[in-house]
C-alpha atoms as a PDB file:
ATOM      1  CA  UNK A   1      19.944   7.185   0.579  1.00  0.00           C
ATOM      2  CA  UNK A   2      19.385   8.262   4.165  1.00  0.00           C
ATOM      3  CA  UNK A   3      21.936   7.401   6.803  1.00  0.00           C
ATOM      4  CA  UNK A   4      21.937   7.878  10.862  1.00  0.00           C
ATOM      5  CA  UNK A   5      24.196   6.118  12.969  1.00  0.00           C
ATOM      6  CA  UNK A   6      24.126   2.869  14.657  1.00  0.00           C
ATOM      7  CA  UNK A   7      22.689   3.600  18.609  1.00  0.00           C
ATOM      8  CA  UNK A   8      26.218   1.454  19.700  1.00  0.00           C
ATOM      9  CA  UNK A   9      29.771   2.333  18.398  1.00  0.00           C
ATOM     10  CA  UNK A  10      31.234  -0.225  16.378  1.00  0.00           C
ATOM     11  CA  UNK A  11      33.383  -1.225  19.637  1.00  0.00           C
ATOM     12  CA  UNK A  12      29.992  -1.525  21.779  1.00  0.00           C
ATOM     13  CA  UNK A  13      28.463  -3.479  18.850  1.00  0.00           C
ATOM     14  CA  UNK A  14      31.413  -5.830  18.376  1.00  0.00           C
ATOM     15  CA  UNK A  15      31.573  -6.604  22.020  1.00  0.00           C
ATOM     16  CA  UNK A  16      27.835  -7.366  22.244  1.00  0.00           C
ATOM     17  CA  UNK A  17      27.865  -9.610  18.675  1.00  0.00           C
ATOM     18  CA  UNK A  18      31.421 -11.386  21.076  1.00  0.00           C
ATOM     19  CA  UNK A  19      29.376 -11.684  24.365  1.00  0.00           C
ATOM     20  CA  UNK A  20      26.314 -13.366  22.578  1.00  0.00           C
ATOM     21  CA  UNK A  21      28.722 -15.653  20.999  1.00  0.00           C
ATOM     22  CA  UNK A  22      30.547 -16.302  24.046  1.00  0.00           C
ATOM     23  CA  UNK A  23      27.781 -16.661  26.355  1.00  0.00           C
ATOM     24  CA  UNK A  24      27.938 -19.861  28.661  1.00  0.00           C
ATOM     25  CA  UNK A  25      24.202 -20.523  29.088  1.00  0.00           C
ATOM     26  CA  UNK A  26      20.827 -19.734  27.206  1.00  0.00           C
ATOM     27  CA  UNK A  27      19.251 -16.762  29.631  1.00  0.00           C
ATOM     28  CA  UNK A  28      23.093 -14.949  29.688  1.00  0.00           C
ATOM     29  CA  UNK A  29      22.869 -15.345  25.755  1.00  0.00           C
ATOM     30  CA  UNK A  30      19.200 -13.870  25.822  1.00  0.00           C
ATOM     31  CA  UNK A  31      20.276 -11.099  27.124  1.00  0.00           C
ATOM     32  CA  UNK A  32      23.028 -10.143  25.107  1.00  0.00           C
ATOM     33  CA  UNK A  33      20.480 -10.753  22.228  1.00  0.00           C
ATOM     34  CA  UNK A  34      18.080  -8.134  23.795  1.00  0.00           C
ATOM     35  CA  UNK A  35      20.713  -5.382  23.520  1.00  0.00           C
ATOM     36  CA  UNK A  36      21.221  -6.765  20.243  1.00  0.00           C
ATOM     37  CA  UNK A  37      17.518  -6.310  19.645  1.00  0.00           C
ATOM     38  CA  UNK A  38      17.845  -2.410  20.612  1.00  0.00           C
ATOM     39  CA  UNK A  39      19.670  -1.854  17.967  1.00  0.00           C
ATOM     40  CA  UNK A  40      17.895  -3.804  15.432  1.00  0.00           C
ATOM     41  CA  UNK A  41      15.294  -2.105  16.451  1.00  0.00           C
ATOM     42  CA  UNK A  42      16.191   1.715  16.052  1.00  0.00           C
ATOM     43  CA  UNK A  43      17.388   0.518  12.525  1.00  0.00           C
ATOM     44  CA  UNK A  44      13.868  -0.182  11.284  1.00  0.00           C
ATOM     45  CA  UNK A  45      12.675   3.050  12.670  1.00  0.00           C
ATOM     46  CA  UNK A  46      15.753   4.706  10.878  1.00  0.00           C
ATOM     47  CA  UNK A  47      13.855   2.696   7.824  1.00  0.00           C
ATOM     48  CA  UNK A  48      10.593   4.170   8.421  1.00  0.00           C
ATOM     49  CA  UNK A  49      12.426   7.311   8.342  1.00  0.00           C
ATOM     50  CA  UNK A  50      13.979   6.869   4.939  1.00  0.00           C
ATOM     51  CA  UNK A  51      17.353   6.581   6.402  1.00  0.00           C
ATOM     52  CA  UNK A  52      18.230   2.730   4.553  1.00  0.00           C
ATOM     53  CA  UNK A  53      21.899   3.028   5.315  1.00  0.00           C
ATOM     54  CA  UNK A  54      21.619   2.716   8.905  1.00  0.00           C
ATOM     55  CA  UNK A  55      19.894  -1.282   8.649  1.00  0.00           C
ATOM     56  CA  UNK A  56      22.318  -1.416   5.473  1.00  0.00           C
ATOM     57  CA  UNK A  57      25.185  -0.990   7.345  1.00  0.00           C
ATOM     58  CA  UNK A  58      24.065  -3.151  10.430  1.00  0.00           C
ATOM     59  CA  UNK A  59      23.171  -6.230   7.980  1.00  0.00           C
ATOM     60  CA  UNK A  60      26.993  -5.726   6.945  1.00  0.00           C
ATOM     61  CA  UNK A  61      28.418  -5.292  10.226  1.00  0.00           C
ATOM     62  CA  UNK A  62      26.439  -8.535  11.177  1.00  0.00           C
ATOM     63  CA  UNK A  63      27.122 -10.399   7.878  1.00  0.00           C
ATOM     64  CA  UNK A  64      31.062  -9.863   8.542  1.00  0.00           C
ATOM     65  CA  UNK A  65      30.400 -11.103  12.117  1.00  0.00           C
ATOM     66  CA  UNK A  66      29.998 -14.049  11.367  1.00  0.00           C
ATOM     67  CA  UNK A  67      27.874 -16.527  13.584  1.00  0.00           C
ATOM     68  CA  UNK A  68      25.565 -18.794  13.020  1.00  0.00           C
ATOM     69  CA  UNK A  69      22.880 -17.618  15.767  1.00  0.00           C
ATOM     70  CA  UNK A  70      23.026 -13.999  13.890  1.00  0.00           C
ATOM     71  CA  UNK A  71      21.973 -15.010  10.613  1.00  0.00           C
ATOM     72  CA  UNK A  72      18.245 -14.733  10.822  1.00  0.00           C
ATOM     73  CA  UNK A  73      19.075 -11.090  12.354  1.00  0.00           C
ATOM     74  CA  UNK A  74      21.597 -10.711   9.523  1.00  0.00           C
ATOM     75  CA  UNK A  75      18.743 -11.138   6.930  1.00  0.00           C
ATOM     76  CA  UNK A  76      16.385  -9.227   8.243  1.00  0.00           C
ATOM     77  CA  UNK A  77      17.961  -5.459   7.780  1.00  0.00           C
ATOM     78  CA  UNK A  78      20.173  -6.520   4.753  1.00  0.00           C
ATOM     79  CA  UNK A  79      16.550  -7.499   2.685  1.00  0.00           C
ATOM     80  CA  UNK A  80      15.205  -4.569   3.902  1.00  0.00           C
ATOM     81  CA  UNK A  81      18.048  -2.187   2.962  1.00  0.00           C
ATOM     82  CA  UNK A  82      18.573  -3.639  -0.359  1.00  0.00           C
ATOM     83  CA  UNK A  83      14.918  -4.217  -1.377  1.00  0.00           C
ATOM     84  CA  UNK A  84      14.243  -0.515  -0.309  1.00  0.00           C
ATOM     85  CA  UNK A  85      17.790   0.382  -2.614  1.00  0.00           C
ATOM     86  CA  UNK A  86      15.988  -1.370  -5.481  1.00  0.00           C
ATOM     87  CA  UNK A  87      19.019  -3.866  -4.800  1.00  0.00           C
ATOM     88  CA  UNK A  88      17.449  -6.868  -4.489  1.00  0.00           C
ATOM     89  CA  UNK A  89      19.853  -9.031  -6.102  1.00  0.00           C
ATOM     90  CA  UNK A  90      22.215  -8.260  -2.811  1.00  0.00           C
ATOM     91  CA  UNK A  91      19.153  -9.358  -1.019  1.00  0.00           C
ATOM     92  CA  UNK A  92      19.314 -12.763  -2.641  1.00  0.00           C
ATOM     93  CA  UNK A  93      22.914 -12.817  -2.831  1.00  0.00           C
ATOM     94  CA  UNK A  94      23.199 -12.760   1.277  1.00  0.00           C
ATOM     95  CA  UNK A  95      20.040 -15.121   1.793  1.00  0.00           C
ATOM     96  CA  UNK A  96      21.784 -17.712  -0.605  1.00  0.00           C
ATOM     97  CA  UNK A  97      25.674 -16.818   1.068  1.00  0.00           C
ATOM     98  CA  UNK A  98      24.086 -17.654   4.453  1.00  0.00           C
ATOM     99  CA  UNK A  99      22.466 -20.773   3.687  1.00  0.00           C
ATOM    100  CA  UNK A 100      25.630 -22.294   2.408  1.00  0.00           C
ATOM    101  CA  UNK A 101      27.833 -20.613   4.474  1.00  0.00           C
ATOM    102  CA  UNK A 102      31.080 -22.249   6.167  1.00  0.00           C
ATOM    103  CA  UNK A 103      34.258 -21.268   8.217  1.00  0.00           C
ATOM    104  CA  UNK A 104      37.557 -22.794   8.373  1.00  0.00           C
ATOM    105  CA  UNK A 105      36.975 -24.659   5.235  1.00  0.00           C
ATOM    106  CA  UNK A 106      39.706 -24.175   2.805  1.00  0.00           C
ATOM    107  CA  UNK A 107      38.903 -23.259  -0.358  1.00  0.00           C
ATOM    108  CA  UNK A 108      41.418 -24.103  -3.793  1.00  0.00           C
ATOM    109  CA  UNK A 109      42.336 -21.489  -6.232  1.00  0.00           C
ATOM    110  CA  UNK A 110      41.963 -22.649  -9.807  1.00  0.00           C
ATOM    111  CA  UNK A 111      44.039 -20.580 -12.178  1.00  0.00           C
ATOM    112  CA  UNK A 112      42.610 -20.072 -15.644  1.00  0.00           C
ATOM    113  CA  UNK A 113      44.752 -19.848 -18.356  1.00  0.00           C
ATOM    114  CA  UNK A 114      44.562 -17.335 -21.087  1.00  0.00           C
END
């Protein structure tokens, strides 16, 4: 498996996932999404180039994000990675994660007995 890094540092790409999340209005949120976009964007090429790990490690970085407006964008470079990884499992894994997904629930721990 290839791997190039991201165009943003993990900083810049944390502040831009915050700032799209944060935004007060629709146009300010577009263009935090276009910056976004960028680096979606440079991941696919890094695909083209045989260089998987790059959109493999954005899928993650979005996945553990969080954020409900990210999870078309999340799917998109995870399927990719993982189907080109022969992993396609993961690939259904995070499709299936993200449809039922839910924060600030509070899940019970069952204890099994051996």
């Amino acid at each position: 498996m290839g791997y190039r890094e991201l165009t943003e540092t993990d900083e810049n790409l944390k502040q831009i996932l915050k700032n799209v999340i944060g935004s007060s209005c629709e146009m300010e949120r577009d263009a935090h999404l276009r910056k976004l976009q960028s680096i979606v964007t440079a991941a696919n090429i890094s695909n083209d180039e045989c260089d998987f790990g790059t959109s493999l490690e954005l899928g993650l970085d979005l996945f553990c994000f969080g954020g409900e407006v990210f999870h078309r964008t999340v799917l998109h470079p995870l399927k990719t990675a993982y189907n080109l990884l022969q992993r396609n499992e993961f690939a259904l894994i995070a499709e299936a994660h993200l449809k039922n997904r839910r924060r600030g629930t509070t899940l019970s721990i069952v204890s099994l007995s051996t």
